[in-house]
Protein backbone atom coordinates (compact mmCIF):
# COMPACT_ATOMS: atom_id res chain seq x y z
CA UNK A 1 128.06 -58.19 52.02
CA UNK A 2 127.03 -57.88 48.38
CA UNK A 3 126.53 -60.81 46.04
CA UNK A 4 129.28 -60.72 43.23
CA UNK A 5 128.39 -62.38 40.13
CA UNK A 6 132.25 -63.49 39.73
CA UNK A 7 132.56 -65.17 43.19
CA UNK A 8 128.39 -66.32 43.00
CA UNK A 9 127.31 -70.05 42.02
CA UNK A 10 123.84 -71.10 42.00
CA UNK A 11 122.91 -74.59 43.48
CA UNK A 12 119.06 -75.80 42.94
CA UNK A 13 118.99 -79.02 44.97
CA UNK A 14 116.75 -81.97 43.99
CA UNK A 15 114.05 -80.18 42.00
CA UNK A 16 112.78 -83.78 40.57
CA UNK A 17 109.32 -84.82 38.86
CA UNK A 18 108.59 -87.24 41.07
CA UNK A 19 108.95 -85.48 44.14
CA UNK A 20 107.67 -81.94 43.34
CA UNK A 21 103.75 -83.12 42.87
CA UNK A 22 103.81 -83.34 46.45
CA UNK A 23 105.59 -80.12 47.52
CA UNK A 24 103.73 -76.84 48.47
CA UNK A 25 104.63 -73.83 46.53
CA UNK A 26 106.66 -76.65 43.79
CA UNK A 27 105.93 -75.25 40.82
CA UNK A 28 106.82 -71.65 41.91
CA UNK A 29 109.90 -73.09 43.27
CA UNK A 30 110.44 -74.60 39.77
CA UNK A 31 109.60 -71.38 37.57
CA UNK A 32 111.91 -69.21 39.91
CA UNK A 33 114.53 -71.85 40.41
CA UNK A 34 114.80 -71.79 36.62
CA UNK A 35 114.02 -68.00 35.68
CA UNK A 36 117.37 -67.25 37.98
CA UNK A 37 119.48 -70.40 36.53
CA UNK A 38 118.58 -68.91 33.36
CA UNK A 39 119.87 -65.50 34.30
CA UNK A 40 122.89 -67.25 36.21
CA UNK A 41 123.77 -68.60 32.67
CA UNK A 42 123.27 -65.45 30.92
CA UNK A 43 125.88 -63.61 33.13
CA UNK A 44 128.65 -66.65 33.21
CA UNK A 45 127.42 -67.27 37.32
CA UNK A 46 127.45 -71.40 37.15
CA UNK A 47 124.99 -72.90 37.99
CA UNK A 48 124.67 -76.59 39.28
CA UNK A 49 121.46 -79.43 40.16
CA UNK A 50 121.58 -81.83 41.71
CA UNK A 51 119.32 -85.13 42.14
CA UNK A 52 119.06 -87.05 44.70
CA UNK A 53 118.38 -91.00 44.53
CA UNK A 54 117.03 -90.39 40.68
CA UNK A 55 116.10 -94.05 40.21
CA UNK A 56 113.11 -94.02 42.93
CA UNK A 57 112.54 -89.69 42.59
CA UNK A 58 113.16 -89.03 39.08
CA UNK A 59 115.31 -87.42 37.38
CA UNK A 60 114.84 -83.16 37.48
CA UNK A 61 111.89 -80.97 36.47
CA UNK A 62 112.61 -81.22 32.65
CA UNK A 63 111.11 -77.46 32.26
CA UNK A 64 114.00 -76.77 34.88
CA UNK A 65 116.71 -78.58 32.46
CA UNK A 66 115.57 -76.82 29.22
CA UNK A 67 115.96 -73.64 30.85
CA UNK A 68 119.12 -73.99 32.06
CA UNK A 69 121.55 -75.58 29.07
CA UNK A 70 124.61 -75.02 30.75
CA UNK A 71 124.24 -76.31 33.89
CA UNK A 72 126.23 -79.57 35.44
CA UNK A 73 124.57 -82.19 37.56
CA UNK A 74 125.36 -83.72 40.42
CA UNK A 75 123.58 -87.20 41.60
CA UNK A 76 123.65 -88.02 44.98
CA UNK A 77 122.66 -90.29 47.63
CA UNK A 78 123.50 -87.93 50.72
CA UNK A 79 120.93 -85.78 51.49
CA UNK A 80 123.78 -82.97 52.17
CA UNK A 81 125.76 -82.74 48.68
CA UNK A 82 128.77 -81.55 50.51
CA UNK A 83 129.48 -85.09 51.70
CA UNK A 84 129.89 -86.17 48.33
CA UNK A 85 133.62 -85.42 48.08
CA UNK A 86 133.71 -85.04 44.61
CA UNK A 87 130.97 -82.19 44.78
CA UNK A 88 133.00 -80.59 47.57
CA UNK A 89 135.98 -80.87 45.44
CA UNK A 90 134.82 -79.48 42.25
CA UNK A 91 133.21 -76.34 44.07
CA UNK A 92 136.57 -76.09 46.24
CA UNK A 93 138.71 -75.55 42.87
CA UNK A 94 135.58 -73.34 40.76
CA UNK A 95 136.63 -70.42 43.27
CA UNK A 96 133.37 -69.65 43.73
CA UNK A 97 132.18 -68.53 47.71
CA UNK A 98 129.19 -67.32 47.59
CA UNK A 99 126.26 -70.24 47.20
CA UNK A 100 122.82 -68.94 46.01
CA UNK A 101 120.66 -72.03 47.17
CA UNK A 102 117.17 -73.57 46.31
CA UNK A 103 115.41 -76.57 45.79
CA UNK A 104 113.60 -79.10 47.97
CA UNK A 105 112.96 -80.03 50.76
CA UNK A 106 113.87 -76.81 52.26
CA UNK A 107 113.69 -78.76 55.71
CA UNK A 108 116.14 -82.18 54.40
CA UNK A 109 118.52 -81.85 51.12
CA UNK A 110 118.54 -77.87 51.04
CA UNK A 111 118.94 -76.90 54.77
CA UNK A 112 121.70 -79.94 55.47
CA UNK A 113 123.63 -78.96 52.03
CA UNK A 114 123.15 -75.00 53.24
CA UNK A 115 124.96 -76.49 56.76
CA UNK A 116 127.71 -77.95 55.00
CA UNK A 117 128.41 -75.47 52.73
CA UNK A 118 128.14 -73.74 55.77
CA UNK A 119 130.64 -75.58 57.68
CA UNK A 120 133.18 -75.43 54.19
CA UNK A 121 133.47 -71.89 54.95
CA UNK A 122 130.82 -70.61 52.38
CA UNK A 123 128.61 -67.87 51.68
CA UNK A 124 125.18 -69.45 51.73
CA UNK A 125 122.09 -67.35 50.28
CA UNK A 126 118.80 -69.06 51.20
CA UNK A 127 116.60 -68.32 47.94
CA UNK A 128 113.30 -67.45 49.94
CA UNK A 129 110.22 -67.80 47.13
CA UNK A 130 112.78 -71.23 45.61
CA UNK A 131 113.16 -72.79 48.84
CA UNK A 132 110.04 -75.62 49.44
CA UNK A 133 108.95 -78.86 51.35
CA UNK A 134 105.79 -80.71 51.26
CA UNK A 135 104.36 -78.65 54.39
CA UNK A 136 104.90 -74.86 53.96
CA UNK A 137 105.97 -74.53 57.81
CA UNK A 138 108.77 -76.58 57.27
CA UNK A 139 110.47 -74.90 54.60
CA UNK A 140 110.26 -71.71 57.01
CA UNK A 141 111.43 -73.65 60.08
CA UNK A 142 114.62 -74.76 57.57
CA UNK A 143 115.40 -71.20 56.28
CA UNK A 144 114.80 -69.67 60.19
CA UNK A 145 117.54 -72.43 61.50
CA UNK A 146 119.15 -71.93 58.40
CA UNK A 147 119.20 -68.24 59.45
CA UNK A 148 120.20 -68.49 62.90
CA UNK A 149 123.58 -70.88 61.47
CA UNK A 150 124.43 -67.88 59.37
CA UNK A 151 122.50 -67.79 55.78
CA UNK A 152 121.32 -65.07 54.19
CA UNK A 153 117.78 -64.59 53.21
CA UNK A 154 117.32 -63.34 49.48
CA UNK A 155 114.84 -62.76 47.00
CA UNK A 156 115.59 -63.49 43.27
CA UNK A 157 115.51 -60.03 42.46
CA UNK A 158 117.52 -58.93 45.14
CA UNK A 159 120.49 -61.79 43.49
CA UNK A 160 119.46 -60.31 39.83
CA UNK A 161 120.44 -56.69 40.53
CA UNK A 162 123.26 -57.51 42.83
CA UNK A 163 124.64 -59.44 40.29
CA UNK A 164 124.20 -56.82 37.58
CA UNK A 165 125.56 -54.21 39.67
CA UNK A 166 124.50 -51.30 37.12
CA UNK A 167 122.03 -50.12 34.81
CA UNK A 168 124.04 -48.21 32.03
CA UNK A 169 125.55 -51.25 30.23
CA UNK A 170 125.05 -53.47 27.49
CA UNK A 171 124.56 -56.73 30.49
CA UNK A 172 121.63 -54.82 31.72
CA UNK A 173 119.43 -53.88 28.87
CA UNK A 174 119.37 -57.65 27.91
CA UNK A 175 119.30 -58.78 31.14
CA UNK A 176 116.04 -56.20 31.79
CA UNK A 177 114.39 -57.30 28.17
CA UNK A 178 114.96 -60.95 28.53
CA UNK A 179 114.46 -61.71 32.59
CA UNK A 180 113.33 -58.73 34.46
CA UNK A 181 110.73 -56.83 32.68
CA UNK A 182 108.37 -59.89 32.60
CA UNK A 183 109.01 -60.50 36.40
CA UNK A 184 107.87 -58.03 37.88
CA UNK A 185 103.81 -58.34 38.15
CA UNK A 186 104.20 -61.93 38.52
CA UNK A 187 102.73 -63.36 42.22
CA UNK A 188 105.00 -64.83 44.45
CA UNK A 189 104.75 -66.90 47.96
CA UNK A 190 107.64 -66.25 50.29
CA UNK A 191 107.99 -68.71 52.78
C-alpha cells in the first residue's frame, strides 16, 4: 500500500519543551518531525500537534511551531488523542486514512494514539527516526508492538517520495531544492 499525499495526514504527538530535554534521540525527533511537517504543508498533506497536559509539560518545541505555520493543535489530557472525541471527530470528517505518526513517548502518547487510530480503522505509519522516549529501547519496544497491531514502519524519505509520486513536475523540483537536497548527508538514528 502506497502513501497518497491526498488521503495522508501527519500527526506529531506531544513534541513539548519541557519534556524533550529528557528524551533520547529528542532533538532529531524534533528536526525530522518538523523537516516532514514542513514538507506536509508544502504539498497541502495536513498536518496536526498535539500537547498533552501543556500547563505542567509545556507547550510544543517552538522550532517545531515556526516550521510548521499551518498546522492545528490539539491539547489533550488522554494520553491516546483518539479518546478525545472531538479529535476523532475532526479527523473522521478531514477524509484523511492514512496517519503518518511521530512524537513522544514512542512507548505512552504515540503507541496508544497509533492503537486507536488503529482501532478507528486507520492507516497508521510509525515515523521510525521521529518516534522517541526517554530510554531508546522503549521507543523500539512501542514501534515492534506497534508493528505486530498492524503499523507500518517508514522513514521520512520513504513518506517524501511517496507523496511526490514523480520527478518530472513543477511539485518536485521545489520540493527537491527546498527539503530533499539538504537531507540527504544528514545522520540519522533509527530506533
Amino acid at each position: 500500500m502506497h502513501l497518497s499525499r491526498e488521503e495522508s495526514l501527519l500527526l506529531i504527538v506531544d513534541l513539548q519543551a519541557g519534556l524533550l530535554p529528557l528524551i533520547e534521540h529528542g532533538d532529531q525527533a524534533v528536526t525530522e518531525a518538523a523537516w516532514l511537517g514542513g514538507l506536509a504543508e508544502s504539498l497541502e498533506v495536513p498536518v496536526w500537534v498535539t500537547e498533552q497536559y501543556p500547563e505542567g509539560l509545556g507547550g510544543s518545541e517552538p522550532r517545531l511551531l515556526e516550521a510548521l505555520p499551518g498546522h492545528r493543535l490539539w491539547q489533550k489530557l488522554t494520553f491516546d488523542a483518539c479518546a478525545n472525541p472531538e479529535f476523532s471527530a475532526a479527523l473522521a470528517e478531514s477524509g484523511r486514512r492514512q496517519v503518518v505518526l511521530c512524537g513522544t513517548e514512542a512507548h505512552i502518547c504515540v503507541m496508544q494514539t497509533g492503537l486507536g487510530l488503529l482501532a478507528a480503522g486507520h492507516e497508521v505509519y510509525w515515523l521510525t527516526e521521529a518516534c522517541a522516549s526517554r530510554r531508546a529501547a522503549e521507543a523500539r519496544l512501542a514501534r515492534e508492538r506497534m508493528m505486530q497491531a498492524g503499523a507500518v514502519p517508514v522513514s521520512a524519505d520513504m513518506v517524501a517520495y511517496e507523496w511526490l509520486h514523480r520527478c518530472d513536475d513543477e511539485r518536485f523540483k521545489q520540493a527537491h531544492r527546498r527539503f530533499l537536497k539538504g537531507r540527504s548527508a544528514r545522520p540519522l538514528v533509527f530506533a
